[in-house]
Protein backbone atom coordinates (compact mmCIF):
# COMPACT_ATOMS: atom_id res chain seq x y z
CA UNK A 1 24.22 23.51 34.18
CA UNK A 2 28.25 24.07 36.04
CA UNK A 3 30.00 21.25 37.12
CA UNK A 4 32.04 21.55 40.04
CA UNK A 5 35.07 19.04 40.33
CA UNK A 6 35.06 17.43 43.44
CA UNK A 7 38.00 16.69 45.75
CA UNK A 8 39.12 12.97 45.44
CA UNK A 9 38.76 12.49 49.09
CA UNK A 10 35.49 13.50 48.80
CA UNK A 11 33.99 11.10 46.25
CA UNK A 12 35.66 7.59 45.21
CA UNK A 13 36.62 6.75 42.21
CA UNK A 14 34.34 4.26 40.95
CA UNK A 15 35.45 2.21 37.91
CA UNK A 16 32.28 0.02 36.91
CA UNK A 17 32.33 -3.57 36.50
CA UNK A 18 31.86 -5.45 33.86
CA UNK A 19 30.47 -9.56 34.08
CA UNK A 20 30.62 -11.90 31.24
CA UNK A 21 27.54 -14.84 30.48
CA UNK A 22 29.42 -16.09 28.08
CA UNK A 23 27.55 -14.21 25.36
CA UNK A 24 27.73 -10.46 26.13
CA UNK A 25 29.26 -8.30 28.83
CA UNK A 26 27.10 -5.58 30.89
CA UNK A 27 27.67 -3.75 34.04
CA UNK A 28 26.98 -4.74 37.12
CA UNK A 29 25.07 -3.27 39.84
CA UNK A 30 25.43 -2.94 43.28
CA UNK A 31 22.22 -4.41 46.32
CA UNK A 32 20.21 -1.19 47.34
CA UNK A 33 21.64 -1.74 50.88
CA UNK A 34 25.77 -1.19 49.69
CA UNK A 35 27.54 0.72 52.33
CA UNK A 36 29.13 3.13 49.74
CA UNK A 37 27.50 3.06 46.16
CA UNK A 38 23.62 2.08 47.28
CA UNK A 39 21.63 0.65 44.21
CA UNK A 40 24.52 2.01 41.29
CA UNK A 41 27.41 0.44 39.76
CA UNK A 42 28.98 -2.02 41.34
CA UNK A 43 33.32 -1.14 41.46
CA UNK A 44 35.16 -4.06 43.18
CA UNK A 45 36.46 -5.85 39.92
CA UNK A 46 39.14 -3.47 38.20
CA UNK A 47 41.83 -5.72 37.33
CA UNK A 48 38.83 -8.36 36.03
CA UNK A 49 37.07 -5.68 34.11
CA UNK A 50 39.79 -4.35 32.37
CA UNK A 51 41.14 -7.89 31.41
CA UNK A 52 37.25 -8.53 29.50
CA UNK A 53 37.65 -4.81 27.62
CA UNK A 54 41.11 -6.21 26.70
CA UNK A 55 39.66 -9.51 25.37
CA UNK A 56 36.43 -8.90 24.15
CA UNK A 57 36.97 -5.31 22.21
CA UNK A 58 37.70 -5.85 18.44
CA UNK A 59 41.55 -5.14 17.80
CA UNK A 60 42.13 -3.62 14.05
CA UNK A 61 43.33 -6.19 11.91
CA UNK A 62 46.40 -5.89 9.05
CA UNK A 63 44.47 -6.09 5.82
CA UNK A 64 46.96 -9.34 4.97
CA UNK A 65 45.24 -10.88 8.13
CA UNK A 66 41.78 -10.43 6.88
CA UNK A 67 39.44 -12.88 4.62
CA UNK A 68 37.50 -12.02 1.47
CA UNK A 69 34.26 -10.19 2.84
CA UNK A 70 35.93 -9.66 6.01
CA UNK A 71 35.10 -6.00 6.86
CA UNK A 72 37.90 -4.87 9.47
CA UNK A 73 37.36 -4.10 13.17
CA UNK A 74 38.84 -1.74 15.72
CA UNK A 75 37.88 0.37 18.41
CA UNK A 76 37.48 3.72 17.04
CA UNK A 77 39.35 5.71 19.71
CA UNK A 78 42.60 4.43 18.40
CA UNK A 79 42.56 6.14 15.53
CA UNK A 80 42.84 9.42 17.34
CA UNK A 81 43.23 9.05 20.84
CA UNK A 82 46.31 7.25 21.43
CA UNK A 83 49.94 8.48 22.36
CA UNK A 84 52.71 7.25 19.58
CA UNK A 85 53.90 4.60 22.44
CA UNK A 86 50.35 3.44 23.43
CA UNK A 87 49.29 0.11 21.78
CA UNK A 88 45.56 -0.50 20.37
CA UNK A 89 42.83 -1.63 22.42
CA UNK A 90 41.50 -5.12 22.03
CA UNK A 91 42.28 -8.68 21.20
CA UNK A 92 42.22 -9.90 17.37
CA UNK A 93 39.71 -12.90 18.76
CA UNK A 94 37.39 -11.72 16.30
CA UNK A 95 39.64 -12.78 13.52
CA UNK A 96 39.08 -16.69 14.32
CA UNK A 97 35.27 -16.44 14.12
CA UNK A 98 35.08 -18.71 11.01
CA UNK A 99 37.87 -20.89 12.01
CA UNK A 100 37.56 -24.38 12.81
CA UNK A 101 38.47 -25.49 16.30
CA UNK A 102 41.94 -26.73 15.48
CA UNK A 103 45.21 -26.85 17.44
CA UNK A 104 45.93 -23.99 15.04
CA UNK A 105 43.36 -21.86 16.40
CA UNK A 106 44.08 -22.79 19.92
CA UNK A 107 47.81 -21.07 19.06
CA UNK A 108 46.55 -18.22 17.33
CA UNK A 109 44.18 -17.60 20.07
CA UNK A 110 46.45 -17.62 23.04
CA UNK A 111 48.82 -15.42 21.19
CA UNK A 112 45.81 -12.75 20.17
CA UNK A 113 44.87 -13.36 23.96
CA UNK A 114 48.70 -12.51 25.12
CA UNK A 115 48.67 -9.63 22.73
CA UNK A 116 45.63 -8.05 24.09
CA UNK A 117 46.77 -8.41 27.65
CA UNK A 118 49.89 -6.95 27.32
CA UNK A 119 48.62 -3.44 27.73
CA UNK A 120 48.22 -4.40 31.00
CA UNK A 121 51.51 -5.34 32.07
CA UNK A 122 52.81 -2.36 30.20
CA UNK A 123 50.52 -0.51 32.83
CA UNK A 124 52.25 -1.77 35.71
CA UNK A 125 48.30 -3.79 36.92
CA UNK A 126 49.96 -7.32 36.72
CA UNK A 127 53.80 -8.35 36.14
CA UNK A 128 52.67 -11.34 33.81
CA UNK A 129 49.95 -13.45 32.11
CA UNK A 130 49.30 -17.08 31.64
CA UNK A 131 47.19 -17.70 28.96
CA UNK A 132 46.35 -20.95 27.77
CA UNK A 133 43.57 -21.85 25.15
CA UNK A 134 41.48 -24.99 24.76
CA UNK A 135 39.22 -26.08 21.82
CA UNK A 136 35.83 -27.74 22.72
CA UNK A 137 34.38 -28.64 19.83
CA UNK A 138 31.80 -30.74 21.05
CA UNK A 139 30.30 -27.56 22.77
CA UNK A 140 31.35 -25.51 20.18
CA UNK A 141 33.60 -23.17 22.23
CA UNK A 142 37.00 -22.43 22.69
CA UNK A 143 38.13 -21.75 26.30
CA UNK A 144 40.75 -19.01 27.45
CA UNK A 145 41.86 -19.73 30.83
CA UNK A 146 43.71 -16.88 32.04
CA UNK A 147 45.95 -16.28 35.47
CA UNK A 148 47.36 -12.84 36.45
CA UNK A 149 50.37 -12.56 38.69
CA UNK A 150 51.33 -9.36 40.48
CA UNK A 151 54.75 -8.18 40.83
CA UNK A 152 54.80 -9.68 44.51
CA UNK A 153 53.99 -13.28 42.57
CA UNK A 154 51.31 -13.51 43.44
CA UNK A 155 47.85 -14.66 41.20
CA UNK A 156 45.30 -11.61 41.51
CA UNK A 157 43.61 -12.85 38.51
CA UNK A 158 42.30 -16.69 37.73
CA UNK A 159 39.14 -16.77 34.79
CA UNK A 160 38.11 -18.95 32.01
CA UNK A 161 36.22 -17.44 29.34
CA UNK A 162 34.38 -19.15 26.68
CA UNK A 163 34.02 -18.17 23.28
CA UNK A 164 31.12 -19.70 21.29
CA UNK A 165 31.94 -20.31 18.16
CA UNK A 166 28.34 -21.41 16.94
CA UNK A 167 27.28 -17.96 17.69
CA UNK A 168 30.80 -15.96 16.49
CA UNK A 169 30.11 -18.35 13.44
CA UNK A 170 26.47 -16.74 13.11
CA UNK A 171 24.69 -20.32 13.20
CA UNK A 172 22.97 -18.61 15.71
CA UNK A 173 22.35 -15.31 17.47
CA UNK A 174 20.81 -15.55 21.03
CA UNK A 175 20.01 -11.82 20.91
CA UNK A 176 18.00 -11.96 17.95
């Protein structure tokens, strides 16, 4: 097999998107009558995709920051794919799984949230973040409400996600 680069004005760049239930992200596809990517990935949402990798990949934790039996996270590309200046991938959400919704966790989870994010705005995609975080602990979640602003001003990004703490908790697994 030879693979032949292709001229960028030839083929578009297409970053996939990525949707979140809730539960679990996947990719999204695109109707079998789209004018340019007919039946495959669907690449409208970069800004909104990149902001769920941010979130929802496991950040490495300090070992200080970890509980007994914890076994620590990360994405395993930042341990050798990373310039010196380049911070780690992902959010340290992970970290409040067996947390009670508190106003304690609310802080902790805004600042893992910010902390994530700010990749991004080291990237030059957004000039700032709003991040606020909400327990629900009659539904057992935690909301992140999250607004992007461009360097314009502008919002380009406005999203609530909800983490489930019954099922970050294990109480129960809806893949199972």
């Amino acid at each position: 097999m030879k693979i032949i680069p292709l001229a960028p004005a030839a083929e578009p760049l297409l970053d996939p998107d990525l949707a979140w239930d809730g539960r679990v992200g996947d990719l999204v596809t695109t109707p079998i009558d789209d004018p340019v990517n007919p039946g495959g990935l669907r690449a409208t949402q970069a800004l909104a995709t990149a902001i769920l990798i941010c979130l929802m990949t496991d950040a490495r934790a300090e070992p200080t920051e970890l509980r007994d039996g914890d076994v620590n996270r990360g994405w395993p590309g930042d341990s050798f794919d990373r310039d010196a200046d380049e911070s780690a991938l992902g959010s340290k959400l992970w970290l409040l799984r067996r947390r009670v919704l508190t106003a304690d966790v609310e802080i902790l989870a805004s600042d893992y949230a910010r902390a994530a994010l700010q990749t991004l705005i080291d990237q030059g995609a957004v000039s700032r973040f709003d991040v606020a975080a909400a327990a629900d602990p009659a539904n057992a979640r935690l909301v992140l409400s999250i607004a992007g602003y461009g360097r314009d001003g502008a919002q380009v990004h406005d999203q609530k996600y909800a983490v489930l703490w019954e099922q970050l908790n294990g109480i129960s697994d809806p893949l199972a």
